[in-house]
C-alpha atoms as a PDB file:
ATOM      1  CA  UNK A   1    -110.036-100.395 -52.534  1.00  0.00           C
ATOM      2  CA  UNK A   2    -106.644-100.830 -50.796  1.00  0.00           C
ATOM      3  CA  UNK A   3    -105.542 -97.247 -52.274  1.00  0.00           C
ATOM      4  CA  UNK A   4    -108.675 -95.120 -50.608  1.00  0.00           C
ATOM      5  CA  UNK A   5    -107.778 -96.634 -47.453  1.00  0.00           C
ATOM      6  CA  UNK A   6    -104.253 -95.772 -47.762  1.00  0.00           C
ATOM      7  CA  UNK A   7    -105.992 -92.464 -48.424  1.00  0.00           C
ATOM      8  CA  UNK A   8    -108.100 -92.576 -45.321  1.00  0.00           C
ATOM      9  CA  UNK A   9    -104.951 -93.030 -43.150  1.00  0.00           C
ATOM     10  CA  UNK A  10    -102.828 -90.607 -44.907  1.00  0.00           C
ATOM     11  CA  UNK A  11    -105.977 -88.276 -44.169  1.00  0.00           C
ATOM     12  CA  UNK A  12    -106.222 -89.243 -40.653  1.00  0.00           C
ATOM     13  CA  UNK A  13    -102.245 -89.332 -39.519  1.00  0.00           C
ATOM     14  CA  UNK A  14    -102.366 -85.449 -40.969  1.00  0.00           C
ATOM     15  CA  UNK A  15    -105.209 -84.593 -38.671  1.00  0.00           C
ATOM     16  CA  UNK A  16    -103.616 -85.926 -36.185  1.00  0.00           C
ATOM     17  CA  UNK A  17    -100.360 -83.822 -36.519  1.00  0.00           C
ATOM     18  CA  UNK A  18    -102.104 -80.623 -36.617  1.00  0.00           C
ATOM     19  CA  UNK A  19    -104.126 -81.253 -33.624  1.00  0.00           C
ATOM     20  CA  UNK A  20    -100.862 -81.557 -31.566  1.00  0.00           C
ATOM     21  CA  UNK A  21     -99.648 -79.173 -29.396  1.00  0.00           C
ATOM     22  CA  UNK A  22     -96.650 -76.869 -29.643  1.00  0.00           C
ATOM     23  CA  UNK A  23     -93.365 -78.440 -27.481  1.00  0.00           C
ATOM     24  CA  UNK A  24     -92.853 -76.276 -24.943  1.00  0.00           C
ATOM     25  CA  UNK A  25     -89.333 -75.428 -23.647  1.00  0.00           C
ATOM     26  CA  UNK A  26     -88.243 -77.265 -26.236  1.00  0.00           C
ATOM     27  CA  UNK A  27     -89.456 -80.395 -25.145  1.00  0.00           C
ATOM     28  CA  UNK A  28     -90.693 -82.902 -27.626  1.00  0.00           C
ATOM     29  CA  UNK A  29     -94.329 -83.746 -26.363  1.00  0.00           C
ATOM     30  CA  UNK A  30     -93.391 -87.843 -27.359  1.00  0.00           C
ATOM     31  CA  UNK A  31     -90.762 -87.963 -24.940  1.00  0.00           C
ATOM     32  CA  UNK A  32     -92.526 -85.830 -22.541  1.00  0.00           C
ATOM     33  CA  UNK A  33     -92.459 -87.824 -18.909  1.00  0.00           C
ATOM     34  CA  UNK A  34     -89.733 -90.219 -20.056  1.00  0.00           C
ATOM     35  CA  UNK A  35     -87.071 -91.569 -17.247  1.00  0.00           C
ATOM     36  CA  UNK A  36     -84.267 -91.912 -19.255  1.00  0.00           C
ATOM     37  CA  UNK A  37     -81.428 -93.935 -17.827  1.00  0.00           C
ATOM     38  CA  UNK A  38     -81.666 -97.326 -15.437  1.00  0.00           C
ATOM     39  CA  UNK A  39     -84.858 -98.537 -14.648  1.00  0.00           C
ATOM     40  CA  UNK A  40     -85.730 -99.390 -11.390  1.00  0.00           C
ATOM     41  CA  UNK A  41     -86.646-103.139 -11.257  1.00  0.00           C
ATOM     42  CA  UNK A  42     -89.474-104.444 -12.164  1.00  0.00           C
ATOM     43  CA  UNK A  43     -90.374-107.146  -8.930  1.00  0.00           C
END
């Protein structure tokens, strides 16, 4: 039982990664919007 649902999400993570879409100017569509650096505070 425990190895079809490893199955099932193995199936479902790989769907997932094809329905992404292409980074474009090389920009990695995870980090996409990111502020890197400081952070302004929070209160």
């Amino acid at each position: 039982m425990k190895q079809r649902e490893k199955e099932e999400r193995r199936a479902q993570r790989k769907a997932e990664k094809a329905d992404r879409r292409p980074a474009e100017d090389g920009i990695d569509p995870d980090l996409e919007g990111l502020q890197w650096g400081p952070q302004p505070p929070m209160f």
